[in-house]
Protein backbone atom coordinates (compact mmCIF):
# COMPACT_ATOMS: atom_id res chain seq x y z
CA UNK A 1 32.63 22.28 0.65
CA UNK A 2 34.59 24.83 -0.88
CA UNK A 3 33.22 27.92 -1.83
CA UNK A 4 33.69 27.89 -5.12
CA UNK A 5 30.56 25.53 -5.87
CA UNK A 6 29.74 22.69 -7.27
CA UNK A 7 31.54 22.81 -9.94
CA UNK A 8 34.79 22.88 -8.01
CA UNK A 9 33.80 18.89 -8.34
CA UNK A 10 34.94 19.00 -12.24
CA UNK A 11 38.23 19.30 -11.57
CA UNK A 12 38.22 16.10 -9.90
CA UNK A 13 39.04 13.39 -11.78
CA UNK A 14 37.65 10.21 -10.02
CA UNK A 15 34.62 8.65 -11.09
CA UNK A 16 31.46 8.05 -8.90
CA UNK A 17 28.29 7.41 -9.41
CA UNK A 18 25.57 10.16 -9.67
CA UNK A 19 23.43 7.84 -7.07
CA UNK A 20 23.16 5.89 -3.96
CA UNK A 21 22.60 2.45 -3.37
CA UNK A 22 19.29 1.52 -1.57
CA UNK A 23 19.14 -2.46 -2.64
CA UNK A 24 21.87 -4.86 -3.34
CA UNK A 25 21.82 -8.19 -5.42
CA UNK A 26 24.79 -10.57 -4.62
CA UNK A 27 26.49 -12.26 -6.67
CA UNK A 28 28.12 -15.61 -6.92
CA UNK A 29 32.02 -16.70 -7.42
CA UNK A 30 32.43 -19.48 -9.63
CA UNK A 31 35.84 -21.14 -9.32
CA UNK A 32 37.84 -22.05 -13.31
CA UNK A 33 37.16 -25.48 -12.91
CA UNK A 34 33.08 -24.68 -12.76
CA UNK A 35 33.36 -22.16 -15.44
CA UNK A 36 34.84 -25.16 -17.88
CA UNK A 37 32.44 -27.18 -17.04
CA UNK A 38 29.75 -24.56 -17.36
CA UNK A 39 30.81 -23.32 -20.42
CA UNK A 40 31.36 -27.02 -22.20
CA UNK A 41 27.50 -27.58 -20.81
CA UNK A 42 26.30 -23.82 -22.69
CA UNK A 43 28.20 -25.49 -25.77
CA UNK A 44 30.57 -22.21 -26.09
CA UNK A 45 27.52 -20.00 -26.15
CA UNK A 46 27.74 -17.65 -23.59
CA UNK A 47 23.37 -17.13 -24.05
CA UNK A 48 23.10 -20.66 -23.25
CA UNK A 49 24.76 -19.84 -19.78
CA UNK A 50 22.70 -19.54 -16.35
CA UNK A 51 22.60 -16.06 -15.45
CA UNK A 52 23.40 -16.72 -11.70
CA UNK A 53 27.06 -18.22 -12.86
CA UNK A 54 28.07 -14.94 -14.55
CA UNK A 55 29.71 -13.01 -12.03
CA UNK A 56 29.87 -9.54 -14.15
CA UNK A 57 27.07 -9.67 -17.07
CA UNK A 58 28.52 -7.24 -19.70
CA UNK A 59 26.30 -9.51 -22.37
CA UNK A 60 23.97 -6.56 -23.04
CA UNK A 61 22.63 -3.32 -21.89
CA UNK A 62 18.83 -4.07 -22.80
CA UNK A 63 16.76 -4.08 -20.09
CA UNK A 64 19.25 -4.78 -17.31
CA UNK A 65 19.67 -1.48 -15.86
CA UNK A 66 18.83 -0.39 -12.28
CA UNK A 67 15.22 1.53 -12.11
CA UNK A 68 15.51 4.75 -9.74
CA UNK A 69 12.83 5.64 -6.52
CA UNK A 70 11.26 7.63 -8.88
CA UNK A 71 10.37 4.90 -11.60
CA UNK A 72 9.61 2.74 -8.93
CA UNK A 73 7.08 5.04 -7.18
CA UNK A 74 5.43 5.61 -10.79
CA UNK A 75 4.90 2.11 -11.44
CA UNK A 76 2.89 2.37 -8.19
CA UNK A 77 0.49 4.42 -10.28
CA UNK A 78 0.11 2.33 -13.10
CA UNK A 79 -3.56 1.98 -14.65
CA UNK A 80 -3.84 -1.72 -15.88
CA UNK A 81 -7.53 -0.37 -18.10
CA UNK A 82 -7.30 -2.90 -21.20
CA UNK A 83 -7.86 0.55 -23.29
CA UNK A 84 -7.85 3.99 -22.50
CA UNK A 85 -5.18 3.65 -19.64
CA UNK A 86 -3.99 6.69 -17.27
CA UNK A 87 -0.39 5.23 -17.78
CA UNK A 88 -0.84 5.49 -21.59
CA UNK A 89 -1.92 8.82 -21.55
CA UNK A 90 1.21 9.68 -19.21
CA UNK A 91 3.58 7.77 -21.48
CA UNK A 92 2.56 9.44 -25.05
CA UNK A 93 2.92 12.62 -23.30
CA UNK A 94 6.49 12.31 -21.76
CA UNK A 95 7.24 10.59 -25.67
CA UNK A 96 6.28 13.52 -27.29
CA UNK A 97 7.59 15.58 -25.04
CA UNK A 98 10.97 14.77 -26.56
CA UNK A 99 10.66 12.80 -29.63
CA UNK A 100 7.65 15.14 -31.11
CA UNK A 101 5.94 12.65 -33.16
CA UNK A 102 2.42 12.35 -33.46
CA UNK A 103 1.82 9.14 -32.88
CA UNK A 104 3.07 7.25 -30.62
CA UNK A 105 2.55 3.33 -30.48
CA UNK A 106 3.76 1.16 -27.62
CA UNK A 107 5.25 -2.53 -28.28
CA UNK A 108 6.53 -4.95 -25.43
CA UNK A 109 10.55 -3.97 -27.19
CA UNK A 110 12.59 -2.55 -29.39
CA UNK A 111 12.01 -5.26 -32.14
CA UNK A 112 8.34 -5.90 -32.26
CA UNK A 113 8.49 -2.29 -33.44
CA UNK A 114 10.77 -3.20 -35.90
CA UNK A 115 8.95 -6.05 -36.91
CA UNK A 116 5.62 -3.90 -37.55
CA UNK A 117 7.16 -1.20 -39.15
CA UNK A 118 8.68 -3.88 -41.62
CA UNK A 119 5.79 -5.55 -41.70
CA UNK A 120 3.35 -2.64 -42.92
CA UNK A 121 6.15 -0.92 -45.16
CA UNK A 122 8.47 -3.65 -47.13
CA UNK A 123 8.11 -6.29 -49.18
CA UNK A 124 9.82 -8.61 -50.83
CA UNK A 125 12.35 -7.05 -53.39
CA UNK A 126 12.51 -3.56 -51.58
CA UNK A 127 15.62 -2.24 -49.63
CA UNK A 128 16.54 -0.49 -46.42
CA UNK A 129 19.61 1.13 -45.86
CA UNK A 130 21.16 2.01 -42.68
CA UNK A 131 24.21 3.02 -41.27
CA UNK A 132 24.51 -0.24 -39.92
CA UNK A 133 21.67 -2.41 -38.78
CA UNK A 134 21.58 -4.48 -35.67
CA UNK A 135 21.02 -8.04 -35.54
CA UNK A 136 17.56 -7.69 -34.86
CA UNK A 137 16.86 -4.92 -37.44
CA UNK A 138 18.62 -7.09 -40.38
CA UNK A 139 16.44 -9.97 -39.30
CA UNK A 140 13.18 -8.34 -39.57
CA UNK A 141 13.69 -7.11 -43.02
CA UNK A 142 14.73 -10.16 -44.23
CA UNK A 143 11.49 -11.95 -42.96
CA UNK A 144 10.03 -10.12 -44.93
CA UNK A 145 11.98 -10.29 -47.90
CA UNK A 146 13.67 -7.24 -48.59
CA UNK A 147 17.17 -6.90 -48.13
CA UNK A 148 19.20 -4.86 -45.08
CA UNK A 149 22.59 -2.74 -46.66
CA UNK A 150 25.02 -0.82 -44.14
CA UNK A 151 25.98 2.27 -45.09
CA UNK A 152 29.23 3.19 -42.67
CA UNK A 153 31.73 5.99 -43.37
CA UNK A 154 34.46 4.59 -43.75
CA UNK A 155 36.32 4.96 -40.95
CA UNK A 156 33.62 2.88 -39.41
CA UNK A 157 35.39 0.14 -40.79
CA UNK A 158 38.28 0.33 -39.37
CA UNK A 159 38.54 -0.33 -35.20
CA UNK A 160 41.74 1.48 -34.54
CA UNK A 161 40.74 4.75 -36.19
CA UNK A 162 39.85 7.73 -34.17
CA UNK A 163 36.99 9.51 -35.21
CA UNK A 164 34.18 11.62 -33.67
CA UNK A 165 31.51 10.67 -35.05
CA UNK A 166 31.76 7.00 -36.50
CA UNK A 167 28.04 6.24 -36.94
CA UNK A 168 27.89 8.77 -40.15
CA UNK A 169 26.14 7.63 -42.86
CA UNK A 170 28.32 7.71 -45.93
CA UNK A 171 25.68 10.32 -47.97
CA UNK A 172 27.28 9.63 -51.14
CA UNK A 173 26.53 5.75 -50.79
CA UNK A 174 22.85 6.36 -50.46
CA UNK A 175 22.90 8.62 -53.03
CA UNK A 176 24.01 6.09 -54.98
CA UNK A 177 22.03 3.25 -53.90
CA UNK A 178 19.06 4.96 -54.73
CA UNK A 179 19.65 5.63 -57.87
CA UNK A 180 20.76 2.36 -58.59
CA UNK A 181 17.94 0.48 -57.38
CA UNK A 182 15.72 3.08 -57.55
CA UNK A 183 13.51 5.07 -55.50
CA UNK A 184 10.57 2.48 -55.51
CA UNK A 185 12.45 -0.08 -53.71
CA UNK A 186 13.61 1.91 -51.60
CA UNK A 187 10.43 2.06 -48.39
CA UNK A 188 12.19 3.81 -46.10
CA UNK A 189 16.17 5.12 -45.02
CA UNK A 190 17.16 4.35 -41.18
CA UNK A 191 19.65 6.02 -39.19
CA UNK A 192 20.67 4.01 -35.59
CA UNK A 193 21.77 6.33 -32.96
CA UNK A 194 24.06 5.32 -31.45
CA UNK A 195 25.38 3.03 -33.90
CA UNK A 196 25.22 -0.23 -32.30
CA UNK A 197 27.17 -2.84 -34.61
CA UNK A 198 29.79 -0.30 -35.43
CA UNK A 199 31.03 -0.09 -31.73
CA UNK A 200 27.92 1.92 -29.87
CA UNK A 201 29.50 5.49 -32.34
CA UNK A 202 27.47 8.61 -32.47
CA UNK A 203 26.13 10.04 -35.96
CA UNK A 204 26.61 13.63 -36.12
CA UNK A 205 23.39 16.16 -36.73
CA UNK A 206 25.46 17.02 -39.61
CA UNK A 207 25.52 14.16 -41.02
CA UNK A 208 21.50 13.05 -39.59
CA UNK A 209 20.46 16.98 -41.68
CA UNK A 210 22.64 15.20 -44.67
CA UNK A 211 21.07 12.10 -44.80
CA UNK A 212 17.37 13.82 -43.94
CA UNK A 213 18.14 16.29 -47.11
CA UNK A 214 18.73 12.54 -49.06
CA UNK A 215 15.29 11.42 -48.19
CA UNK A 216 13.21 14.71 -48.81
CA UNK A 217 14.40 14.94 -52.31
CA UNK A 218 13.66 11.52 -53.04
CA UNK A 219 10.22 11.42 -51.08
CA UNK A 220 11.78 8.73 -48.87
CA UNK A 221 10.71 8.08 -44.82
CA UNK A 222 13.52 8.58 -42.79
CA UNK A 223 13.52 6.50 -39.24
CA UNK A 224 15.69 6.29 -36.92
CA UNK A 225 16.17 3.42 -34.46
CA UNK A 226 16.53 5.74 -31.10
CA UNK A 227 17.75 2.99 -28.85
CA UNK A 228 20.52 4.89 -27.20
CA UNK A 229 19.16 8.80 -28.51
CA UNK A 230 20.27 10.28 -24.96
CA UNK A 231 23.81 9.11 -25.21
CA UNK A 232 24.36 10.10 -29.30
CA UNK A 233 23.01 13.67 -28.49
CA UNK A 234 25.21 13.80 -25.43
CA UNK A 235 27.91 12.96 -27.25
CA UNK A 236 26.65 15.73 -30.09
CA UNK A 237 26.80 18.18 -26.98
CA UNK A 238 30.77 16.76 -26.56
CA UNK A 239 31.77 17.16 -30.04
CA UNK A 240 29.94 19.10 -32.83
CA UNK A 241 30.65 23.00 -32.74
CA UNK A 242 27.74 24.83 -31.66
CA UNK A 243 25.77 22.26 -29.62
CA UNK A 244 28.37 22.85 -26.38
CA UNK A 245 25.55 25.21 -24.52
CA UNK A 246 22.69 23.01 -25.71
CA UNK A 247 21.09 20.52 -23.85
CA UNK A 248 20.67 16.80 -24.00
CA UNK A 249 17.25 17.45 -24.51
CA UNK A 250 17.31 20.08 -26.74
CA UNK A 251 19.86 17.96 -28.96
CA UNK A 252 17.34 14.90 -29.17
CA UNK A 253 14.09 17.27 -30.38
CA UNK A 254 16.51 18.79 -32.89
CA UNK A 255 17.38 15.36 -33.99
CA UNK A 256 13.91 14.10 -34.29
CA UNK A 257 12.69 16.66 -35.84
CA UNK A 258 14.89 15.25 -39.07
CA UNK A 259 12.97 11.94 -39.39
CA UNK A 260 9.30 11.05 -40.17
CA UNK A 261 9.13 8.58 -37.19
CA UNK A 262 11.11 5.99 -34.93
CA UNK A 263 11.54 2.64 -33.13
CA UNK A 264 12.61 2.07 -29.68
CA UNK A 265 13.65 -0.47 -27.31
CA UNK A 266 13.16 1.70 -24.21
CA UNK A 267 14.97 -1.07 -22.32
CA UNK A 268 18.32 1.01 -23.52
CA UNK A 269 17.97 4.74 -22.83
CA UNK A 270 14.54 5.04 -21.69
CA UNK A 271 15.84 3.39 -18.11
CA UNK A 272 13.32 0.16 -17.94
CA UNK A 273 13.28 -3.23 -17.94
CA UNK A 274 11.16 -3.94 -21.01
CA UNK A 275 8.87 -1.53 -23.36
CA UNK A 276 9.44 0.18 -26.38
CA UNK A 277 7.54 2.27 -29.06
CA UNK A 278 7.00 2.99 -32.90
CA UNK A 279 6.36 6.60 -33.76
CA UNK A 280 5.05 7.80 -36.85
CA UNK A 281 3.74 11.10 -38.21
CA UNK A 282 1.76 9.24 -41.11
CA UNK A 283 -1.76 8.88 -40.30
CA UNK A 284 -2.38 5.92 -42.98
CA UNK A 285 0.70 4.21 -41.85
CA UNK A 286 0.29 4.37 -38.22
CA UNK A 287 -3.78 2.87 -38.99
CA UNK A 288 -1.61 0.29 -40.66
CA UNK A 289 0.53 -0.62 -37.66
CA UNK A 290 -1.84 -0.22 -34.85
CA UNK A 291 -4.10 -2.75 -37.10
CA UNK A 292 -1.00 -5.38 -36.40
CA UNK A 293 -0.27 -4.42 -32.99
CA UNK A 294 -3.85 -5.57 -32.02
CA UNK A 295 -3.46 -8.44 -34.04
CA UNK A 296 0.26 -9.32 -32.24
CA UNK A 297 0.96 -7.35 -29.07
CA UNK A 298 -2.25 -5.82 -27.82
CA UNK A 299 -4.31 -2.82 -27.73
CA UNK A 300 -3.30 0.41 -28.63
CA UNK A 301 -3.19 2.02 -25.44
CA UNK A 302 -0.88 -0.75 -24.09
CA UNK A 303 1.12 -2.74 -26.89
CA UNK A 304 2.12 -5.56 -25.17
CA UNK A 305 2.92 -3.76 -21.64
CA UNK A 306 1.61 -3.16 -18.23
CA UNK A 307 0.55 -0.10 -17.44
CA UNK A 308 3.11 0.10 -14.78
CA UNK A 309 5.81 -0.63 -17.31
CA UNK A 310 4.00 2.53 -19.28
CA UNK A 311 5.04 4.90 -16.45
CA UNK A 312 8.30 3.48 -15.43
CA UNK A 313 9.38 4.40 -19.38
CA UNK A 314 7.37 7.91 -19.04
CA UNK A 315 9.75 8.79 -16.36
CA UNK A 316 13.07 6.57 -17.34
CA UNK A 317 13.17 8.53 -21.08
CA UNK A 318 13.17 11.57 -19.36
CA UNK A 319 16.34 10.86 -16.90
CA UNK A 320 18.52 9.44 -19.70
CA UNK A 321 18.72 12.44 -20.54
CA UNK A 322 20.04 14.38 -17.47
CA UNK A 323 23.14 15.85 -17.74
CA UNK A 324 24.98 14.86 -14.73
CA UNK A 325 23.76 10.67 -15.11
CA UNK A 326 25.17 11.00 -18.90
CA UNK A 327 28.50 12.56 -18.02
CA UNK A 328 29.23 9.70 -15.74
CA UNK A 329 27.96 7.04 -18.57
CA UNK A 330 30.13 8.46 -20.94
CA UNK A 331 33.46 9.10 -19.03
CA UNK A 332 33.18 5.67 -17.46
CA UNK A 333 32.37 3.63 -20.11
CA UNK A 334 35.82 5.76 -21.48
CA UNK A 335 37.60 4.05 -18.41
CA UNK A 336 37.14 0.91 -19.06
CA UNK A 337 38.41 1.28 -22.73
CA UNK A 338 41.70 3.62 -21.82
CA UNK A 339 42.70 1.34 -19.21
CA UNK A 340 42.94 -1.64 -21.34
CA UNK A 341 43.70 0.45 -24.77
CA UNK A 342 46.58 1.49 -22.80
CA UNK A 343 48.10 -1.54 -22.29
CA UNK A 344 48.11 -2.75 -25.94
CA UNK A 345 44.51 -3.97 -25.85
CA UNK A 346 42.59 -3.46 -29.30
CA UNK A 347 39.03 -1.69 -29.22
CA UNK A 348 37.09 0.14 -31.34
CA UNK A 349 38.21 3.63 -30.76
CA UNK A 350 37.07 5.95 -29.68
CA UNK A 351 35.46 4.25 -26.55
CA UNK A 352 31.55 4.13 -27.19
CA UNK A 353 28.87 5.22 -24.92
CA UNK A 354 27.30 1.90 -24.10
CA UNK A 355 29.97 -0.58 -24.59
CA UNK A 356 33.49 -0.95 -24.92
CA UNK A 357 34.71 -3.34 -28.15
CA UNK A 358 37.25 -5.46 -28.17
CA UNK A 359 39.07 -6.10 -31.96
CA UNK A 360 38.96 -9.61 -31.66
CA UNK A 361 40.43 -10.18 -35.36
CA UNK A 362 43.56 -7.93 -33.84
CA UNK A 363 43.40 -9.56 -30.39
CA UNK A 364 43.39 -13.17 -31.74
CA UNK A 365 45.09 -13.03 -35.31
CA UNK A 366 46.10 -16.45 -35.14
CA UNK A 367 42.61 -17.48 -34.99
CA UNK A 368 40.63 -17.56 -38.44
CA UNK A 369 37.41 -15.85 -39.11
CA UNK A 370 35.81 -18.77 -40.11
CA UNK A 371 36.76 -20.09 -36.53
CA UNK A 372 34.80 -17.54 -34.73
CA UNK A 373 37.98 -14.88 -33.02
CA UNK A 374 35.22 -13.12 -31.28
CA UNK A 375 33.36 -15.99 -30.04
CA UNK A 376 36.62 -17.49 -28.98
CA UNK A 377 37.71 -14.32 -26.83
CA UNK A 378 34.15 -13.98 -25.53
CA UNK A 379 34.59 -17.62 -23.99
CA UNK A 380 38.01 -16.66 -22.20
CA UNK A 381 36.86 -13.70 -20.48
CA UNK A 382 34.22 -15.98 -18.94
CA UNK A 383 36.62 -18.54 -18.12
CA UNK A 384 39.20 -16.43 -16.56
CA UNK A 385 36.63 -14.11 -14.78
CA UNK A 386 33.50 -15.13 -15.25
CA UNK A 387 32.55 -11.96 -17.66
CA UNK A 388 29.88 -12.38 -19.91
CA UNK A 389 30.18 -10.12 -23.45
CA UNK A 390 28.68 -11.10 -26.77
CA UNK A 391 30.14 -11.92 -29.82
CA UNK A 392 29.53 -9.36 -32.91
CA UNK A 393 30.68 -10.54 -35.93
CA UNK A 394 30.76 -13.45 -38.12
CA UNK A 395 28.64 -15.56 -36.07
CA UNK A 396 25.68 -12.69 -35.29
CA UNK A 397 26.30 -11.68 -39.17
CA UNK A 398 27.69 -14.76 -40.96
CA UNK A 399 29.20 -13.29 -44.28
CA UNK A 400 28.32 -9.79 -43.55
CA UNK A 401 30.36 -9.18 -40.93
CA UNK A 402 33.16 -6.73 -42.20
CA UNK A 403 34.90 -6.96 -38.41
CA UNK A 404 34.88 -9.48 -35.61
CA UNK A 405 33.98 -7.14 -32.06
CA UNK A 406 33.60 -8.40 -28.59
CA UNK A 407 31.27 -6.14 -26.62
CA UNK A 408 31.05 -5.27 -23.29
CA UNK A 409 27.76 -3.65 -22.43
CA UNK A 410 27.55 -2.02 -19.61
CA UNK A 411 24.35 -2.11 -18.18
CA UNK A 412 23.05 1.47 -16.92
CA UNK A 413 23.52 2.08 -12.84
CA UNK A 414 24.46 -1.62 -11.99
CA UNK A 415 28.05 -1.85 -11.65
CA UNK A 416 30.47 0.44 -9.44
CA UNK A 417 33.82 1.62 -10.15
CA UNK A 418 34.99 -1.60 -8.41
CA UNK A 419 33.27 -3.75 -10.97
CA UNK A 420 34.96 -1.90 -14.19
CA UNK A 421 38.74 -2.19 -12.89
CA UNK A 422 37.86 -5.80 -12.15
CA UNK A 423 36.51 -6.63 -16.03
CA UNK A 424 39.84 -4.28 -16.78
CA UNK A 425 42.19 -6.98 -14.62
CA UNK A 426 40.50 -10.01 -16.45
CA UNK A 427 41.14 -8.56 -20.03
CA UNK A 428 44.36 -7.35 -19.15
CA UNK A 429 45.28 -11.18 -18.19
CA UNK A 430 43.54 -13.02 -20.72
CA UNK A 431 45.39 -10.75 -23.13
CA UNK A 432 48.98 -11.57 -21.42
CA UNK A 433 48.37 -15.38 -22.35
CA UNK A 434 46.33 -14.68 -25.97
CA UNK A 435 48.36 -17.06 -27.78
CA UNK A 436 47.41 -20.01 -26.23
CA UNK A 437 43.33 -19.23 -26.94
CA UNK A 438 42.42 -21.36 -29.94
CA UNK A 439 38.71 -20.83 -32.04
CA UNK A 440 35.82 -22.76 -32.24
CA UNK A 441 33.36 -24.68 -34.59
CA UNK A 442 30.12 -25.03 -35.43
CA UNK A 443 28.00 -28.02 -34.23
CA UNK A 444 24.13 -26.17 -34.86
CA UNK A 445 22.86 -23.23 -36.00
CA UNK A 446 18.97 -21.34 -36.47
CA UNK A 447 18.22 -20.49 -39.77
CA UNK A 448 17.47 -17.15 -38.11
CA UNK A 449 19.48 -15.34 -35.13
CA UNK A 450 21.95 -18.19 -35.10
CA UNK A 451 23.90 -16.30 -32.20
CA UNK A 452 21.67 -16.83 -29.84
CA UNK A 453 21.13 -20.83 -29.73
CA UNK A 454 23.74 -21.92 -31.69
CA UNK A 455 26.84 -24.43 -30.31
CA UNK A 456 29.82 -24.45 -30.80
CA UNK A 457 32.93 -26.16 -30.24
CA UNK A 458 36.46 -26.32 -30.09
CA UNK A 459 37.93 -26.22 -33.69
């Protein structure tokens, strides 16, 4: 070792992961030929597909990441008391040990939060802004009626442009749609961090203290969907002046400390394989919500979970945020979209921290939008390598959907170096022969969701 120290190592520029490997899964090779028939049989939907034909599954980052020894010997502990659970007690603490609220209210995922919070707070008539909801999200407040408006700077909107922090809230916009609509319809603002639909982009605190200044004067809640908080206040650490000495940690208290309360899908950065909360620091509200959780997910003390999924959370929020697992999230994620940017490729620049997103309008601009581009391109990486992505556009969004993205979620300590510059020789090919892809069709859709059960076809 040279004597300079460990940090001799950050002049090195190859990538390796900050862990070892104790267990394997294998995986199975699919020949083209299957893959056609595979994919004709999953109707072009790449959800409809058996999990053990995917070779690399890039289809999403929720809940398919690797626990560590450490989760694993917590879950060993876990208290499985109906109410009044050890593990509960364990997982509020190690909650508001970073997020600071006062109440803290577990749910089986990100979206059953979402769908109490909605539940207690809108009605019909009311709207939420965002900067830019997730499928999910958009759903749940239109159950119940109220309507779901992005609010994206504008740069957001366009893939190619470089930018440091994308997921801004335009300030102005809200402004404005308050005052047209007025405060009264207007429950609650929500910030998502980082911003998932507009290509996994980090808001700023700048912007977050903006758009918290918005709400205070108005006397409006301000939540923020903290899916993937670790990486947006790593990236904070990266890019805003005066947060280069601060830690992750310290970044994330400093951002929570700007909203009134939260949802989470801890199957993103808090490091499990299902679990998530809803924080509040309203007393009469979070009566409101726990009333519903018992009615739909389970006692208070458990939400929905096991009390070994309680402390695999407790401990997985707490190592998102370690310095030396982030740096290697962020930089290779950044591989995967230089290598192929390089080449021609069209993503959504700069490179997220969760995914990488292909412009499929730009990739495929033969292929209409009413054709599905994004579905179409999501298809061909599966038939030419068997790479599953998902489709984020105008069939998750329908007419909302200002851009057609294919994303490639990278799920957290699975794949190896070797895996990325494989997905980067697949793109790299199917974009050689682009020309020849043609889009698809509709043959079903959910009145809800569609993107996850509809078929397709070729057009």
């Amino acid at each position: 070792m040279n004597a300079a120290g460990p940090g001799v190592f950050m002049a090195i520029h190859t990538i390796i992961e900050p862990f070892r490997i104790k267990t394997v899964e294998p995986i199975r090779w699919t020949t083209r030929a299957e893959r056609e028939q595979l994919l004709r049989a999953a109707h072009y939907n790449l959800f409809l597909l058996p999990a053990e034909d995917v070779l690399i599954d890039l289809l999403t980052d929720s809940g398919t990441g690797a626990m560590s020894t450490r989760q694993w010997a917590a879950m060993m502990e876990g208290d499985e008391s109906y109410a009044g659970s050890k593990s509960f007690d364990r997982f509020r603490e190690s909650v508001q040990g970073i997020f600071g609220y006062k109440h803290v209210i577990p749910t089986h995922q990100g979206r059953a939060a979402e769908r109490i919070l909605f539940g207690v707070m809108c009605k019909k008539g009311d709207v939420v802004p965002n900067n830019t909801h997730f499928d999910t999200t958009r759903a749940n407040i239109e159950f119940v009626g109220a309507e779901a408006v992005d609010l994206p700077i504008g740069e957001a909107r366009e893939p190619a442009c470089v930018h440091p922090f994308k997921g801004n809230m335009d300030v102005t916009g809200l402004e404005q749609l308050i005052e047209r609509v007025g405060r009264q319809h207007v429950p609650l603002v929500m910030m998502t961090i980082t911003n998932n639909s507009g290509g996994g982009q980090p808001a700023s605190l700048e912007n977050m203290r903006a758009v918290s200044a918005v709400c205070r004067r108005h006397g409006i809640p301000l939540y923020l969907d903290a899916c993937r908080f670790a990486e947006n206040a790593y990236f904070i650490k990266l890019r805003e002046p005066g947060y280069e000495s601060k830690t992750p940690k310290e970044i994330a208290r400093e951002i929570f400390r700007l909203g009134d309360g939260c949802t989470m899908s801890a199957k993103k950065d808090g490091m499990a394989n299902i679990g998530g909360f809803l924080c509040t620091n309203d007393d009469v509200l979070a009566q409101q919500e726990k009333n519903l959780l018992i009615l739909t997910e389970g006692y208070p003390t458990y939400g929905g979970l096991a009390g070994r999924d309680l402390e695999a959370i407790a401990v997985g929020i707490e190592e998102a945020l370690e310095e030396d697992y982030l740096r290697y999230r962020i930089v290779s994620t950044a591989y995967l979209g230089k290598h192929v940017a390089d080449q021609g490729v069209p993503i959504v620049q700069p490179p997220g921290g969760h995914a990488i997103y292909l412009d499929a309008r730009a990739f495929l601009p033969h292929i209409p939008q009413e054709q599905f581009p994004g579905v179409a391109l999501a298809a061909e990486l599966y038939l030419e390598g068997g790479i599953r992505s998902v489709e984020i556009g105008t069939l998750m969004f329908g007419a909302a959907a200002k851009m057609d993205l294919v994303r490639l979620a990278i799920p957290r300590r699975v794949y190896t170096q070797s895996h990325i510059d494989y997905v980067v020789e697949v793109i790299l090919e199917v974009w050689r022969r682009r020309e020849q892809i043609r889009g698809l069709k509709l043959t079903y859709e959910a009145p809800f969701l569609r993107h996850f059960t509809a078929h397709l076809e070729p057009a």
